[in-house]
C-alpha atoms as a PDB file:
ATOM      1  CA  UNK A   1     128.883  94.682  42.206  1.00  0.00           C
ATOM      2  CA  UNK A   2     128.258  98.175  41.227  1.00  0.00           C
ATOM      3  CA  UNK A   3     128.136  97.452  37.635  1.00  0.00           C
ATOM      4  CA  UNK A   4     125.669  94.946  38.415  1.00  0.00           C
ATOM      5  CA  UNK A   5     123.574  96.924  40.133  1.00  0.00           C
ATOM      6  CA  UNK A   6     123.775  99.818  37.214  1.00  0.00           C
ATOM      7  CA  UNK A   7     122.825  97.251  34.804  1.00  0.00           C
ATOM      8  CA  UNK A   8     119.817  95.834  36.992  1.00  0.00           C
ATOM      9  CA  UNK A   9     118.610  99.556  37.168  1.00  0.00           C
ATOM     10  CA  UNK A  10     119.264 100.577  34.086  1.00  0.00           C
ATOM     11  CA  UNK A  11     117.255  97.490  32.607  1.00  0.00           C
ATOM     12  CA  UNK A  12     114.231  98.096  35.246  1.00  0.00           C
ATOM     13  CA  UNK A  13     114.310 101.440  36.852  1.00  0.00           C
ATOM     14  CA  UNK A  14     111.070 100.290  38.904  1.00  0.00           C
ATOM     15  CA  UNK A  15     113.408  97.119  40.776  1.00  0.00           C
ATOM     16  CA  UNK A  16     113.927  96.940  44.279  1.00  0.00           C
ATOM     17  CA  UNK A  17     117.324  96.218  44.736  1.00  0.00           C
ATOM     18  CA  UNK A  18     118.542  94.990  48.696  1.00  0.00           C
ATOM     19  CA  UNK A  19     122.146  95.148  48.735  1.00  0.00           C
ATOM     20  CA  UNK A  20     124.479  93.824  51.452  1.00  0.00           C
ATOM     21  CA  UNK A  21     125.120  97.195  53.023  1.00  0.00           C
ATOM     22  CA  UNK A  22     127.228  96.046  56.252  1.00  0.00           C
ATOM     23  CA  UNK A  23     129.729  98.822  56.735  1.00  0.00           C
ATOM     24  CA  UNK A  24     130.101 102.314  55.164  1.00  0.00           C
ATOM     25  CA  UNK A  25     132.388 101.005  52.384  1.00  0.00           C
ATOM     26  CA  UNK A  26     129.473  98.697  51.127  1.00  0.00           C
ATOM     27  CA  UNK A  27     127.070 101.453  51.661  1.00  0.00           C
ATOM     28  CA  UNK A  28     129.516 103.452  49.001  1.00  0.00           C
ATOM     29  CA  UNK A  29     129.554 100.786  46.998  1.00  0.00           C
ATOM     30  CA  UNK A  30     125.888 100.750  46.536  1.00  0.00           C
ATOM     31  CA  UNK A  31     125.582 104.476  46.011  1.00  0.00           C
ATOM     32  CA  UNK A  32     127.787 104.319  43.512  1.00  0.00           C
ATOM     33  CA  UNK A  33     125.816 101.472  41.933  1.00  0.00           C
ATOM     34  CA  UNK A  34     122.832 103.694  41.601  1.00  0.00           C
ATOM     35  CA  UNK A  35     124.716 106.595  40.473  1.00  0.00           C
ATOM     36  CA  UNK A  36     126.986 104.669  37.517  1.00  0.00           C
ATOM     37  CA  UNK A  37     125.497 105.037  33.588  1.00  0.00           C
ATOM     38  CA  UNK A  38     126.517 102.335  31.239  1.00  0.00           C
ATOM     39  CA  UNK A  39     126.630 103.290  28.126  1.00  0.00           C
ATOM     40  CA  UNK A  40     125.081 101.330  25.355  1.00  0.00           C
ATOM     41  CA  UNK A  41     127.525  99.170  24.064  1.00  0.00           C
ATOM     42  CA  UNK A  42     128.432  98.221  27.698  1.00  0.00           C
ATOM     43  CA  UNK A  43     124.503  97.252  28.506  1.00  0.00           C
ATOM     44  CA  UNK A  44     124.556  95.157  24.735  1.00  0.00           C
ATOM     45  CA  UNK A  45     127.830  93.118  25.874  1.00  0.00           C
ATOM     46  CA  UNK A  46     126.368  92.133  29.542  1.00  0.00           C
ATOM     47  CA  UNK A  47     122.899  90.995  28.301  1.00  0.00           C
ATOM     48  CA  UNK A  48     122.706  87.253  28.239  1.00  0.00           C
ATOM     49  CA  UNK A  49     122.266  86.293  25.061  1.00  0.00           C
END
């Protein structure tokens, strides 16, 4: 999940993004979501093609 978030954000930093956020571990899991940069290559293999 929190490479799919990254990539969602890092594709369309304007995108409102509601995440499951039921319990402080999810809530973490989000944060780090928001905080994690995929490098280039990373962003090229998970576009759909």
């Amino acid at each position: 999940m929190t490479v799919a978030q990254s990539w969602l954000l890092q594709h369309s930093p304007s995108i409102m993004l509601i995440p499951d956020t039921l319990s402080v571990a999810h809530l973490r899991e989000n944060i780090a979501g928001a905080a994690l940069a995929l490098p280039p290559d990373a962003l090229a293999e998970l576009d759909p093609t």
